[in-house]
Protein backbone atom coordinates (compact mmCIF):
# COMPACT_ATOMS: atom_id res chain seq x y z
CA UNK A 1 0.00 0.00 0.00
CA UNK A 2 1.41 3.43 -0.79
CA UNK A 3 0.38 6.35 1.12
CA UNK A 4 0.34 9.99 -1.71
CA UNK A 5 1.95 12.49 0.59
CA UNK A 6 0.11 15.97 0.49
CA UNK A 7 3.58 17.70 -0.59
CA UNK A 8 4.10 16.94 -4.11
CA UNK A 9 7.86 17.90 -3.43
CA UNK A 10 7.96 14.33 -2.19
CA UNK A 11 6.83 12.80 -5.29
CA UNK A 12 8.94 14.69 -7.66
CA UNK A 13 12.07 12.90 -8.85
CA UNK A 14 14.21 16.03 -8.88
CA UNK A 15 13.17 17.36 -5.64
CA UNK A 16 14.79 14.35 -4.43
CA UNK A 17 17.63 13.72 -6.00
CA UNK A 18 18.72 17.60 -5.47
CA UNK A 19 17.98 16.56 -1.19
CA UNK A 20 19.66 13.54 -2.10
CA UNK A 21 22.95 15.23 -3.25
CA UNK A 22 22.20 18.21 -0.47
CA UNK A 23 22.93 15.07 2.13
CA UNK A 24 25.42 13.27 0.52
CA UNK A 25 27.59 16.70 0.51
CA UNK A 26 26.68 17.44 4.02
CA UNK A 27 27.95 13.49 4.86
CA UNK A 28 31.42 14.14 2.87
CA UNK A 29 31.89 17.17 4.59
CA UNK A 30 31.92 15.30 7.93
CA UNK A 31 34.26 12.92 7.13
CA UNK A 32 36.49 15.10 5.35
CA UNK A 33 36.35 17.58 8.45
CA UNK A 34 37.88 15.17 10.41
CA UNK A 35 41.05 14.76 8.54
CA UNK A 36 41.46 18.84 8.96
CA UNK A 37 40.56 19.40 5.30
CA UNK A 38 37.95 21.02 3.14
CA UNK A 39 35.79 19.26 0.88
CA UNK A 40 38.05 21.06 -2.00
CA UNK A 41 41.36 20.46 -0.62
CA UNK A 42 40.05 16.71 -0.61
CA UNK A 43 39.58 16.41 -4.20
CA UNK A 44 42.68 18.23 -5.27
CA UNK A 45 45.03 15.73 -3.02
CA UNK A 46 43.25 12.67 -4.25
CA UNK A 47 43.35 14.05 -8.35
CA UNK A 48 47.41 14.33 -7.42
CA UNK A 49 47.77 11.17 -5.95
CA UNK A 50 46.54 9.42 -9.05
CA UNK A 51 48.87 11.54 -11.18
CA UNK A 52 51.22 13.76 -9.88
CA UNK A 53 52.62 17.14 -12.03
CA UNK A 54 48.58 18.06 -13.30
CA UNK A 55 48.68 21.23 -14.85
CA UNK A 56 46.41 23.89 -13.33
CA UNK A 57 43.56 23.31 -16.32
CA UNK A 58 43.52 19.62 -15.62
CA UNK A 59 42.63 20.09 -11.97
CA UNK A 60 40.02 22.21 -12.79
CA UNK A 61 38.31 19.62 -15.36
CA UNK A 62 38.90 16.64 -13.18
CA UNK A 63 37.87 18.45 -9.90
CA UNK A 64 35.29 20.61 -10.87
CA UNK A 65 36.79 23.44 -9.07
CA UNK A 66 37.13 26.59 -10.86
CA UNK A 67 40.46 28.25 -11.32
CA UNK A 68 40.05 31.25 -9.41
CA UNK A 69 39.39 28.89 -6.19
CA UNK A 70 41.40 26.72 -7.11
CA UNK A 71 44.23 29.03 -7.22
CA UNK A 72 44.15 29.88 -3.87
């Protein structure tokens, strides 16, 4: 038996995959807190561990961090 909520936020499939990612961030950001680093600084030491000497473009793409930020 289903039960149709009255908010038709919870019946729309991008409603929920947007909360969806919202926790999943909010989870990673946890962890990664306890190791002392950002979410950013993360991903930027695991891309250079796989392959060390990326050029400042190639962080970008495989990071998704734009250059400004990811310049500093």
């Amino acid at each position: 038996m289903t039960t149709k909520s009255k908010n038709p936020l919870d019946n729309s499939a991008t409603h929920l995959l947007h909360r969806a990612g919202q926790r999943a961030a909010d989870i990673f950001a946890e962890e990664a807190k306890k190791g002392g680093l950002t979410p950013r600084q993360y991903a930027v030491l695991t891309a250079v561990s796989l392959e060390e000497g990326l050029p400042q473009a190639e962080l970008v793409a495989r990071t998704g961090i734009d250059r400004s930020t990811l310049a500093d």
